[in-house]
PDB file of N, CA and C in Angstrom:
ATOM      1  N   UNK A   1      66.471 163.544 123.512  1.00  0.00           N
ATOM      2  CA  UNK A   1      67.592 164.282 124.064  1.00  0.00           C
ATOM      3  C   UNK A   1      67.167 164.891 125.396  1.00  0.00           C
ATOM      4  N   UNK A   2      67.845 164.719 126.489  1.00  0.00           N
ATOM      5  CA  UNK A   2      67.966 165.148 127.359  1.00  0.00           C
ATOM      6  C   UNK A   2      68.176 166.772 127.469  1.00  0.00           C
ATOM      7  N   UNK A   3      67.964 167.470 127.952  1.00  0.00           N
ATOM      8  CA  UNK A   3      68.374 169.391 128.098  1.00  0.00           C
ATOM      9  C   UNK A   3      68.439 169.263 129.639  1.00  0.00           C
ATOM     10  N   UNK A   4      69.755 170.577 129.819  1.00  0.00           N
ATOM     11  CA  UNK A   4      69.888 170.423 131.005  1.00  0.00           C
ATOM     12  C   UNK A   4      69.808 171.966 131.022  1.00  0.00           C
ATOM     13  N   UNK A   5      70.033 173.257 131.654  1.00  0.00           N
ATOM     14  CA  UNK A   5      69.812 174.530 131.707  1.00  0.00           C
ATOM     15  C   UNK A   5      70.292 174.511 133.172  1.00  0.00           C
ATOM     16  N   UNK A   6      71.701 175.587 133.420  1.00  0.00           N
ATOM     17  CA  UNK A   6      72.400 175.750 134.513  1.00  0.00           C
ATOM     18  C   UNK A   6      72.529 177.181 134.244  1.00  0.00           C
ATOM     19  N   UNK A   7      71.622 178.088 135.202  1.00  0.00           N
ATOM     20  CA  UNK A   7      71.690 179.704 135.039  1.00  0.00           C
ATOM     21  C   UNK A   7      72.420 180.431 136.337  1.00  0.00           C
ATOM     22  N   UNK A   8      73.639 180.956 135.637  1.00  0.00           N
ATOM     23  CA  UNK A   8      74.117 182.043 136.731  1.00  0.00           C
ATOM     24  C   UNK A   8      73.575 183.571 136.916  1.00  0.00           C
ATOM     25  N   UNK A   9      73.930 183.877 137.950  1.00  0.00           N
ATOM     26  CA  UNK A   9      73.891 185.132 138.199  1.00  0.00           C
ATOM     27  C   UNK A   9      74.765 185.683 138.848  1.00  0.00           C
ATOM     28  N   UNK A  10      75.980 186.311 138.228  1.00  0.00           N
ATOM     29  CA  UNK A  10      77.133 186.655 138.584  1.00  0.00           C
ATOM     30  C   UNK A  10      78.079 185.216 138.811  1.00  0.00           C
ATOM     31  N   UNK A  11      78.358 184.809 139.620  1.00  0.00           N
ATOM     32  CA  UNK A  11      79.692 183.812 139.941  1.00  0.00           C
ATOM     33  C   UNK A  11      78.415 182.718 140.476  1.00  0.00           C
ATOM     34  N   UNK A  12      77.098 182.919 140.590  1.00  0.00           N
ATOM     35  CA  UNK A  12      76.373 182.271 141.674  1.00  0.00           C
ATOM     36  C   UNK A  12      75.249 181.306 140.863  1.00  0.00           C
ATOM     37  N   UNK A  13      75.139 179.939 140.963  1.00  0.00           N
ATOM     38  CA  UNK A  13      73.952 179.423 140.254  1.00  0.00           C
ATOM     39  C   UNK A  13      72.570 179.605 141.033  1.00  0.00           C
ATOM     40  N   UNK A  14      72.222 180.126 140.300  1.00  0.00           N
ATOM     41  CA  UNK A  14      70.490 180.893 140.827  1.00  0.00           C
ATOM     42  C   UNK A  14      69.043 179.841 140.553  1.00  0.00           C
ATOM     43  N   UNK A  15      69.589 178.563 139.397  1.00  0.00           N
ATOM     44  CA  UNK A  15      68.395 178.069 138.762  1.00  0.00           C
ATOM     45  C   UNK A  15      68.660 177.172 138.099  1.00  0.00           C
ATOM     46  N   UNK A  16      67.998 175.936 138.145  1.00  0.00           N
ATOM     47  CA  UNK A  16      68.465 174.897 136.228  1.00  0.00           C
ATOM     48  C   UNK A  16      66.950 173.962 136.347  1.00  0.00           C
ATOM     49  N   UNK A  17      67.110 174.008 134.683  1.00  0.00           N
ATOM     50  CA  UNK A  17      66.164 173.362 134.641  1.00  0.00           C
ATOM     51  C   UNK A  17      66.401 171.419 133.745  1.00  0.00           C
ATOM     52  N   UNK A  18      65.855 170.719 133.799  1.00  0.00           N
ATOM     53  CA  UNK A  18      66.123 169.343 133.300  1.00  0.00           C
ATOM     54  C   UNK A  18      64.648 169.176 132.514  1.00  0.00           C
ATOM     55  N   UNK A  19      65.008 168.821 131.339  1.00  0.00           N
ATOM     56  CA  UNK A  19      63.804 168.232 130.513  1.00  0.00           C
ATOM     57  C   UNK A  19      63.971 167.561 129.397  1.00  0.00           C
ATOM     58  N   UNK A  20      63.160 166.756 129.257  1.00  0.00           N
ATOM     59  CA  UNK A  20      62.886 165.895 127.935  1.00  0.00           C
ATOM     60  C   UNK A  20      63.514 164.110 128.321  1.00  0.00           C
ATOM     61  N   UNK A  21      63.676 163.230 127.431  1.00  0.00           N
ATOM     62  CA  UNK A  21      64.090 162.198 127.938  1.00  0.00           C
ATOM     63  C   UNK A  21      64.944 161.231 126.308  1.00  0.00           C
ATOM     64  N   UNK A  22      65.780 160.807 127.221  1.00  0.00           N
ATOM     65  CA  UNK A  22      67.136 160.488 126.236  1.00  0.00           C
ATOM     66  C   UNK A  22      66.287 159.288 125.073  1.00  0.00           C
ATOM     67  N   UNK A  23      65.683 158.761 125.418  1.00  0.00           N
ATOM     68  CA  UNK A  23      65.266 157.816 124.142  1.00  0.00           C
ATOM     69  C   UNK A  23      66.418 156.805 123.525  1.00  0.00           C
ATOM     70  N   UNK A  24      66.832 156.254 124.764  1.00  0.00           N
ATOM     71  CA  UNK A  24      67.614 155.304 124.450  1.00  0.00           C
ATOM     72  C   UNK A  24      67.163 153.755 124.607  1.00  0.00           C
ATOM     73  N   UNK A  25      66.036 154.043 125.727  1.00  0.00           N
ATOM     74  CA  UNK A  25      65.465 152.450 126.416  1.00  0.00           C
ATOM     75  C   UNK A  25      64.051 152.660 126.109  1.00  0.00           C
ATOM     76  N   UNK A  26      63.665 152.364 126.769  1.00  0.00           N
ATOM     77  CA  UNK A  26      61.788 152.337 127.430  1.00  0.00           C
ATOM     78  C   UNK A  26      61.673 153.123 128.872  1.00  0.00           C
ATOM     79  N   UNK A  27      60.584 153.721 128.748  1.00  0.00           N
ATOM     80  CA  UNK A  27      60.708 154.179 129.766  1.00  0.00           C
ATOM     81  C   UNK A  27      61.201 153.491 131.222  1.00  0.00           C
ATOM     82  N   UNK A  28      61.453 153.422 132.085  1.00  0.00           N
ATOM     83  CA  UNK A  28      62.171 153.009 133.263  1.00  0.00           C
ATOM     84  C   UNK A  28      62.690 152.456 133.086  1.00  0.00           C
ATOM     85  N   UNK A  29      64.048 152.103 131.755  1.00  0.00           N
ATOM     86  CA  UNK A  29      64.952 151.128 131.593  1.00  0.00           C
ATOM     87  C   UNK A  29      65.913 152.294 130.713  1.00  0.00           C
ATOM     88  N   UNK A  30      65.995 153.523 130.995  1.00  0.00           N
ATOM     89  CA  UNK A  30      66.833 154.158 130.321  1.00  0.00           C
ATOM     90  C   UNK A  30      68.019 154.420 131.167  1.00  0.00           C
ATOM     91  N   UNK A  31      68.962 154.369 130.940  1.00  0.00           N
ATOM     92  CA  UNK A  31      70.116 154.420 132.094  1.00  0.00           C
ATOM     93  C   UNK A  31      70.464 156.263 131.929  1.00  0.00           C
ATOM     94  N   UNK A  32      70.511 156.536 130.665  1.00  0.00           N
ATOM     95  CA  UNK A  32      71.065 158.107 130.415  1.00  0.00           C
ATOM     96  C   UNK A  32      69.723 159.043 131.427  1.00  0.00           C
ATOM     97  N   UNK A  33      68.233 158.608 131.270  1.00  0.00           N
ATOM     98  CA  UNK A  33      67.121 159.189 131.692  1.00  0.00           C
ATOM     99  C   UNK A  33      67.859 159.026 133.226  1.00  0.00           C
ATOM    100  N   UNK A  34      68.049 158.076 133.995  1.00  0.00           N
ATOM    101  CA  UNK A  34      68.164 157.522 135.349  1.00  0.00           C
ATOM    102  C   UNK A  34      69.552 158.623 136.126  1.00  0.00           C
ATOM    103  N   UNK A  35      70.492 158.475 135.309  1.00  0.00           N
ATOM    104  CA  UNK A  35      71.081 158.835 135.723  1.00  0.00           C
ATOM    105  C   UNK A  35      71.365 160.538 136.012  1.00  0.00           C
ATOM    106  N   UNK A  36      70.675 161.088 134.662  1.00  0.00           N
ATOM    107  CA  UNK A  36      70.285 162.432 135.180  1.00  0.00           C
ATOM    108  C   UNK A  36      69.394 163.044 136.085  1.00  0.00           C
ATOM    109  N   UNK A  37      68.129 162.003 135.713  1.00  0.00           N
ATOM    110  CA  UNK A  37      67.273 162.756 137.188  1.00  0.00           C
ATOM    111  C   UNK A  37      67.804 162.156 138.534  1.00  0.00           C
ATOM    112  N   UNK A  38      68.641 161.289 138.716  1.00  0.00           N
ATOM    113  CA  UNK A  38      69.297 161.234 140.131  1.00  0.00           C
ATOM    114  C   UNK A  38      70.236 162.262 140.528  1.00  0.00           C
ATOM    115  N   UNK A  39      70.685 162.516 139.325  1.00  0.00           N
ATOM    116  CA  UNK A  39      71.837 163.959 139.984  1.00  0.00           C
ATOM    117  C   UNK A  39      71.221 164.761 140.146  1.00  0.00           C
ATOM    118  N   UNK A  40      69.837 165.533 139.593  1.00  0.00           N
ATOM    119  CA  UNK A  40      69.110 166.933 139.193  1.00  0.00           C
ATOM    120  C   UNK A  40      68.279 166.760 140.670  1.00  0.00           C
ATOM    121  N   UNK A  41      67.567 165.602 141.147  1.00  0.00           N
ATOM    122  CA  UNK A  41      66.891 165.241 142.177  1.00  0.00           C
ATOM    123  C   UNK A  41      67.949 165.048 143.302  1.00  0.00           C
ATOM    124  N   UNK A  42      68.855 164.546 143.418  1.00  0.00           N
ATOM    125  CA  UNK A  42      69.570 164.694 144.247  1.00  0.00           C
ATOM    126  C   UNK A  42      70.075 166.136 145.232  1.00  0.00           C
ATOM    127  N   UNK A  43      70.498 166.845 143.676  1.00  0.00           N
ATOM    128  CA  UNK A  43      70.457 168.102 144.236  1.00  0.00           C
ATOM    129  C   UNK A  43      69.546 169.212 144.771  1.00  0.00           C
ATOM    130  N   UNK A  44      68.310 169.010 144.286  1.00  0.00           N
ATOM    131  CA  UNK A  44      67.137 169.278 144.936  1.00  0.00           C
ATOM    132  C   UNK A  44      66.924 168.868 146.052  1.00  0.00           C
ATOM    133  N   UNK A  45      67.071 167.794 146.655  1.00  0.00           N
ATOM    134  CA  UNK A  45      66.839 167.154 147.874  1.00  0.00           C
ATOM    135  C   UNK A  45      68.075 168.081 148.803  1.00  0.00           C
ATOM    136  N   UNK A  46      69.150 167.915 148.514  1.00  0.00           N
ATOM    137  CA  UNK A  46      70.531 168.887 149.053  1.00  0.00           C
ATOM    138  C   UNK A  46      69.819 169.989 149.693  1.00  0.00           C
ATOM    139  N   UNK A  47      69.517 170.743 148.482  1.00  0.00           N
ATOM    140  CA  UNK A  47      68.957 172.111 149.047  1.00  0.00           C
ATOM    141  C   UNK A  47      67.723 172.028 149.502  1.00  0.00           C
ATOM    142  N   UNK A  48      66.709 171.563 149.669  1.00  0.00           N
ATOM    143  CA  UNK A  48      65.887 171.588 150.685  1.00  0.00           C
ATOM    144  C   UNK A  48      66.352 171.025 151.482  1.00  0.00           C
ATOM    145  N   UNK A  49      66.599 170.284 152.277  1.00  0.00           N
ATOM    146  CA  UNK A  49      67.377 169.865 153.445  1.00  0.00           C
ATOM    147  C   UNK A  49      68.219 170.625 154.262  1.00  0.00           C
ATOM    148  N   UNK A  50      69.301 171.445 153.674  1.00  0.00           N
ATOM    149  CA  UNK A  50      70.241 172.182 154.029  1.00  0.00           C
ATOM    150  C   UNK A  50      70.499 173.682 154.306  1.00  0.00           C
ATOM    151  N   UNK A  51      69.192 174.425 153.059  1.00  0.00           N
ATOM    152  CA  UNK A  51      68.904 175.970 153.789  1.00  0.00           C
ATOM    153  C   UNK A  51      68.049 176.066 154.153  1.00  0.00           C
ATOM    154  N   UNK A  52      67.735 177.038 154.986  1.00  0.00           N
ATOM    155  CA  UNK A  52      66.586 177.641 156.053  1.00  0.00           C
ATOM    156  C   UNK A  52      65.199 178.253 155.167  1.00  0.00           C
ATOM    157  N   UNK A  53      65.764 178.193 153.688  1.00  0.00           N
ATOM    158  CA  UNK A  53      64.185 178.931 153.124  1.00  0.00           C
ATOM    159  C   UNK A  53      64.187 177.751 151.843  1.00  0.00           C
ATOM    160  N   UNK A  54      62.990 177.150 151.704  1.00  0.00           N
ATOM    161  CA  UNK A  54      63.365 176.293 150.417  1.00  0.00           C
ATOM    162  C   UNK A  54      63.047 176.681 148.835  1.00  0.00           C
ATOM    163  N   UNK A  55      63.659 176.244 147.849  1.00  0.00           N
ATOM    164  CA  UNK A  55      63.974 176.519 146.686  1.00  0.00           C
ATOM    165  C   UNK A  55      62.194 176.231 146.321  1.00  0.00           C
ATOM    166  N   UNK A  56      62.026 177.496 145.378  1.00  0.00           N
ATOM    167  CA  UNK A  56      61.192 176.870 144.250  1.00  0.00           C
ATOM    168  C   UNK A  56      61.455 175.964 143.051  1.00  0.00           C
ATOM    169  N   UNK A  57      60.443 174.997 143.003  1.00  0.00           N
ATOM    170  CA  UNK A  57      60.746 173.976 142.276  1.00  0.00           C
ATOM    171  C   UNK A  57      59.032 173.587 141.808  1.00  0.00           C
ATOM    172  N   UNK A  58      59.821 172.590 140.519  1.00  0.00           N
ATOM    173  CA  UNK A  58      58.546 172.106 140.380  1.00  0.00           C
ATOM    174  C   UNK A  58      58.929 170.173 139.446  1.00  0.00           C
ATOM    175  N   UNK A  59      58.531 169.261 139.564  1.00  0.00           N
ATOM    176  CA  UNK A  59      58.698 168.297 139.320  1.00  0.00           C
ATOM    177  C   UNK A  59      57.472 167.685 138.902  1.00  0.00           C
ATOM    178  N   UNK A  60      57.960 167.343 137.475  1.00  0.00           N
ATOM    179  CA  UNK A  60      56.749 166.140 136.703  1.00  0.00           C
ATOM    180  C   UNK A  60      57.379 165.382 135.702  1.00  0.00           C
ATOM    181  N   UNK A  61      56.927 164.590 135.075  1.00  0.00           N
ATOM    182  CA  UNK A  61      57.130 163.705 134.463  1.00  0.00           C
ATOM    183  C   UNK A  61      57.965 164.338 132.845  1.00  0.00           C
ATOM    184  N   UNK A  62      59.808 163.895 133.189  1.00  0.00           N
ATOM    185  CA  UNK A  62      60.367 164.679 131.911  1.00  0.00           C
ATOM    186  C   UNK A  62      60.573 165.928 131.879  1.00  0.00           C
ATOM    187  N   UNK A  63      60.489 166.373 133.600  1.00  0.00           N
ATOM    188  CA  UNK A  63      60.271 167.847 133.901  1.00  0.00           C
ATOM    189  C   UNK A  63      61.074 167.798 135.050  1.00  0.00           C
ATOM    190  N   UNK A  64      61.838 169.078 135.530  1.00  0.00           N
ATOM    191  CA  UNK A  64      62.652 169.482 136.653  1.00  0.00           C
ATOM    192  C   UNK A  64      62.786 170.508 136.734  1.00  0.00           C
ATOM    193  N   UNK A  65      62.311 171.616 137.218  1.00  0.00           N
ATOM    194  CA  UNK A  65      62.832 172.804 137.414  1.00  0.00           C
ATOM    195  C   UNK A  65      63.070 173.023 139.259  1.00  0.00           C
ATOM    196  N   UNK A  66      64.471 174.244 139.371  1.00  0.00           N
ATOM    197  CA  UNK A  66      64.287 174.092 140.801  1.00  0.00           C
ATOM    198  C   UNK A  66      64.853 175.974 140.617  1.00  0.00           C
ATOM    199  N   UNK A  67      64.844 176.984 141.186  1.00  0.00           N
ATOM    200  CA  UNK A  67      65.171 177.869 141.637  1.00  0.00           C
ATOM    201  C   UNK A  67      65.312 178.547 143.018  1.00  0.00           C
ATOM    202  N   UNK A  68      66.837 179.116 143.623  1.00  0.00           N
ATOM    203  CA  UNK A  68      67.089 179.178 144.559  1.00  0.00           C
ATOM    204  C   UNK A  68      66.152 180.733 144.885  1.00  0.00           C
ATOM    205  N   UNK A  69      65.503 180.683 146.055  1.00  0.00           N
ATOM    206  CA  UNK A  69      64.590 181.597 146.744  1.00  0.00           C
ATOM    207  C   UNK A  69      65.776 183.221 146.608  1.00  0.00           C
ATOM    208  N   UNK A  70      65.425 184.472 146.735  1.00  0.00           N
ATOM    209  CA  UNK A  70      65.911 185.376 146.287  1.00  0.00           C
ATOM    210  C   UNK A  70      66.317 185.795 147.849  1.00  0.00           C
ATOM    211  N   UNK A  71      67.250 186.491 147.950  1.00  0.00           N
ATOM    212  CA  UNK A  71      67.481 187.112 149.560  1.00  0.00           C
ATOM    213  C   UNK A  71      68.247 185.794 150.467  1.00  0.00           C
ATOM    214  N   UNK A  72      68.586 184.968 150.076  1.00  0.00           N
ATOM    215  CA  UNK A  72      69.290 184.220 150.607  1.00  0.00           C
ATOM    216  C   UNK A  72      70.866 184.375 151.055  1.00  0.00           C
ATOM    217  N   UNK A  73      70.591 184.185 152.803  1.00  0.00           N
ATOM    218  CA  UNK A  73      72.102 184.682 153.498  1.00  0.00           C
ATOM    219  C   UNK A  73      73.305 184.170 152.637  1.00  0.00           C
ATOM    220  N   UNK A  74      74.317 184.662 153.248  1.00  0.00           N
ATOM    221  CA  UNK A  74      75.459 184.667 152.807  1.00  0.00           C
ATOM    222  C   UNK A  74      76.241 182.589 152.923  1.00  0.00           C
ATOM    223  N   UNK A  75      75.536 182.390 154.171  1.00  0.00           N
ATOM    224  CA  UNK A  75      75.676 180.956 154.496  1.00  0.00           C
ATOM    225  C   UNK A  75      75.088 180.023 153.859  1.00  0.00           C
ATOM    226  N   UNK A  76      73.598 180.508 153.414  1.00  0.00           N
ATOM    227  CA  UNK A  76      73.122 179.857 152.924  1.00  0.00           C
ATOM    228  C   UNK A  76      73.298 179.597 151.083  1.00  0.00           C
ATOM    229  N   UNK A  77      73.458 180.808 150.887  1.00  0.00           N
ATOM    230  CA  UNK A  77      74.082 181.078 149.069  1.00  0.00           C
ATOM    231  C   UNK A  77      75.494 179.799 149.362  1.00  0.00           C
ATOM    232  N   UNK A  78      76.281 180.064 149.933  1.00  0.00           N
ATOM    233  CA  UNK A  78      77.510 178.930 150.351  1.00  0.00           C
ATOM    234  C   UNK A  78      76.820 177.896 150.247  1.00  0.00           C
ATOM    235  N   UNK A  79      76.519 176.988 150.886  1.00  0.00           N
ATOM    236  CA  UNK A  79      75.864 175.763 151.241  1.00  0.00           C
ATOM    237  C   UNK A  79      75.008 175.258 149.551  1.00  0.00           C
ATOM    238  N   UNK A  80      74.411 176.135 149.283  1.00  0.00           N
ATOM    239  CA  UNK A  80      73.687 175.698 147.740  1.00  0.00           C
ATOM    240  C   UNK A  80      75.040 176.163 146.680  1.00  0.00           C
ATOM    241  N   UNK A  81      76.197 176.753 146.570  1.00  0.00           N
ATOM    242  CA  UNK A  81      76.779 176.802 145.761  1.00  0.00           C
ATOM    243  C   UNK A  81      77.548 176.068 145.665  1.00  0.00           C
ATOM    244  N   UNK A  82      78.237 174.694 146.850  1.00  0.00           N
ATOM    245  CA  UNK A  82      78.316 173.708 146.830  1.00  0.00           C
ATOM    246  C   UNK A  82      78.111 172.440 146.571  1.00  0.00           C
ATOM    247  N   UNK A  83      76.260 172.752 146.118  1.00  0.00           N
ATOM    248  CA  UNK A  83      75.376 171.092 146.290  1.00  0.00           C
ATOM    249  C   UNK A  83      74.979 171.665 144.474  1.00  0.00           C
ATOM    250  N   UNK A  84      75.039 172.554 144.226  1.00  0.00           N
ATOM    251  CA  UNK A  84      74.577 172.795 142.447  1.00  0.00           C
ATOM    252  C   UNK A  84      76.460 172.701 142.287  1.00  0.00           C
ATOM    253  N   UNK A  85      77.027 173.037 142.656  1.00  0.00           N
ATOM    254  CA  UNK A  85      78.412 173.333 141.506  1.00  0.00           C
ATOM    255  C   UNK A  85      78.846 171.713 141.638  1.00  0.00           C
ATOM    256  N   UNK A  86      78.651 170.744 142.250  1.00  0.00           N
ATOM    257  CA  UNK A  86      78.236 169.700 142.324  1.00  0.00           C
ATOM    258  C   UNK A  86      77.368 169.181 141.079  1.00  0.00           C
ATOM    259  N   UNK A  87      76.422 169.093 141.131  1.00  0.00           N
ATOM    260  CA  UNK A  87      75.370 168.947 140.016  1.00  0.00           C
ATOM    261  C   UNK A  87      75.754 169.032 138.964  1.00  0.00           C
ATOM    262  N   UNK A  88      76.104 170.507 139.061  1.00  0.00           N
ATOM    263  CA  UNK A  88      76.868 171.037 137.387  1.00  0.00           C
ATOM    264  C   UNK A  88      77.979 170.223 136.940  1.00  0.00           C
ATOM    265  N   UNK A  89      78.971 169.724 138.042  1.00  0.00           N
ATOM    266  CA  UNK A  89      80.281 168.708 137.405  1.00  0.00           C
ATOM    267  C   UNK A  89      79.752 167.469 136.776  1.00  0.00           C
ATOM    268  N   UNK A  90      78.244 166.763 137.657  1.00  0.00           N
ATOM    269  CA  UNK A  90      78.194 165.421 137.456  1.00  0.00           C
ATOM    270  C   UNK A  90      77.410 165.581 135.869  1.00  0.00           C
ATOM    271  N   UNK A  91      76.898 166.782 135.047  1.00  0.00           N
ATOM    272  CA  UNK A  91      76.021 167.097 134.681  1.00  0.00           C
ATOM    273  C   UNK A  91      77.120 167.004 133.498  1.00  0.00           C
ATOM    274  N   UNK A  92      78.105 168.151 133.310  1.00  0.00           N
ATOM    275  CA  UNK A  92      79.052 168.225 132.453  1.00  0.00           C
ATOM    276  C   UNK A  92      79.707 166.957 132.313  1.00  0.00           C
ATOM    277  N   UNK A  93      80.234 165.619 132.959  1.00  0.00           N
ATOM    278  CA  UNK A  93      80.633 164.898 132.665  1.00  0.00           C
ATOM    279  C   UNK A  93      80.086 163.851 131.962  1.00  0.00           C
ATOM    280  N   UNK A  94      78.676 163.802 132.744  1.00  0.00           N
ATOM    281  CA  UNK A  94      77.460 162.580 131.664  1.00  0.00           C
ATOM    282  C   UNK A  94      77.483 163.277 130.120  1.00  0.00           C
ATOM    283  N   UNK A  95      77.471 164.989 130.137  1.00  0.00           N
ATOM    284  CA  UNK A  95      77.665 165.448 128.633  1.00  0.00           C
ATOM    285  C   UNK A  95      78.377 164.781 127.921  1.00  0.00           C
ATOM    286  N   UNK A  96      79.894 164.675 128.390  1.00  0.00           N
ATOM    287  CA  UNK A  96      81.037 164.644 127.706  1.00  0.00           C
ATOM    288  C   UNK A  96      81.146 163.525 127.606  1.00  0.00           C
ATOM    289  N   UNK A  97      80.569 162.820 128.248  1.00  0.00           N
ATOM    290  CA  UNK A  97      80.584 160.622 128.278  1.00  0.00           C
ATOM    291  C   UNK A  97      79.326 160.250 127.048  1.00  0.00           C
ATOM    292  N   UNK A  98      78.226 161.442 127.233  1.00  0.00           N
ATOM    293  CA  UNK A  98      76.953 160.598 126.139  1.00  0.00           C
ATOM    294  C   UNK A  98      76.313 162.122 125.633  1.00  0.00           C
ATOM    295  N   UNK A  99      77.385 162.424 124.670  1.00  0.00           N
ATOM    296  CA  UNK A  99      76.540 163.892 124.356  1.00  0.00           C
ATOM    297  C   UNK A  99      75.855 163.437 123.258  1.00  0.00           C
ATOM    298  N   UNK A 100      75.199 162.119 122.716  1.00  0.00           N
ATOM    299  CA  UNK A 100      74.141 161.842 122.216  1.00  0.00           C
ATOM    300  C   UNK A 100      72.916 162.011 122.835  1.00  0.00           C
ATOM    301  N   UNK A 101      73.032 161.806 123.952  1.00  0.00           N
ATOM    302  CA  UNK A 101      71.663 161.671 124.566  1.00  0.00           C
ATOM    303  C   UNK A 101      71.356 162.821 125.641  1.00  0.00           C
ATOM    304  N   UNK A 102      72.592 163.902 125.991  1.00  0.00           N
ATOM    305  CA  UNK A 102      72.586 164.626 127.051  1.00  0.00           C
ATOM    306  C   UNK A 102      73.407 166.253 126.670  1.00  0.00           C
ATOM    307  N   UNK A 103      72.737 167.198 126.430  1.00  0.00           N
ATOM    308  CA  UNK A 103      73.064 168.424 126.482  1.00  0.00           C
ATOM    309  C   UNK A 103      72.743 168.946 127.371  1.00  0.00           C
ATOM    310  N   UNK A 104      74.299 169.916 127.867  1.00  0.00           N
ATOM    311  CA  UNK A 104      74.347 170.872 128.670  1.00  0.00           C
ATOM    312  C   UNK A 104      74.307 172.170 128.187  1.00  0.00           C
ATOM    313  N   UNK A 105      73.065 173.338 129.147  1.00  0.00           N
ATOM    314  CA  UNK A 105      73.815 174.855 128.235  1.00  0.00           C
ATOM    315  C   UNK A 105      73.761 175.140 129.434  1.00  0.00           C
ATOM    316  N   UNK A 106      74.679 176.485 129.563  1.00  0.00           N
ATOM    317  CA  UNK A 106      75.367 177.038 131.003  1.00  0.00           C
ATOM    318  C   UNK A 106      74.767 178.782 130.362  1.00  0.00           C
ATOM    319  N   UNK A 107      74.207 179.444 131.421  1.00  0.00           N
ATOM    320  CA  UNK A 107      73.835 180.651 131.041  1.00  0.00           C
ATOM    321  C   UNK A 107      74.266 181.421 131.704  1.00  0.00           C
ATOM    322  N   UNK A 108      74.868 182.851 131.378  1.00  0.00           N
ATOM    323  CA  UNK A 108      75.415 183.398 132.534  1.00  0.00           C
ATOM    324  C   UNK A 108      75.097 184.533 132.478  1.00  0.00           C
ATOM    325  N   UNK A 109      74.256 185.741 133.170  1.00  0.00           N
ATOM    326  CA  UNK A 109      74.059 186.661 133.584  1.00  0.00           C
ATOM    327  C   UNK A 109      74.646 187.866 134.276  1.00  0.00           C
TER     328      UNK A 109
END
């Protein structure tokens, strides 16, 4: 099973984490595995690219964590609440298409 972890803080996503792996294929032939770390990595790539201070993160194998840096402008909170509330749709929909292999929890603070 896939875990996905989408943490707010107030109206604002602050953090998520991705772990474990769907166990549907072999490794590099899992489509449920593939398709989540392209959205979770995707959006990681977003936000480093796009604000001026970059996210802590950390990436390994069956592992994703990314958290947005604290003190972040008003432009820049915009710009990442766009590229995660993003994430979060493509995230909730793979749920609702293969919630065998893919849980979402949404935390809110």
């Amino acid at each position: 099973m896939i875990e996905v972890r989408i943490n707010y803080q107030g109206d604002d996503i602050i953090s998520f984490q991705v772990k474990g792996h769907a166990g549907f294929a072999p490794k590099g032939q899992d489509i449920y595995c593939a398709g989540v770390s392209a959205v979770a990595q995707t959006a990681l790539l977003g936000l480093c690219r796009n604000l001026s201070e970059l996210p802590e993160y950390q990436v390994e194998e069956g592992w994703l964590q990314c958290r947005l840096p604290a003190g972040l402008d008003r432009e820049d909170m915009e710009k990442a609440q766009i590229i995660l509330s993003t994430m979060e749709a493509g995230m909730l929909s793979m749920q609702e298409a293969y919630s065998d292999f893919i849980k979402l929890e949404v935390r809110r603070s």
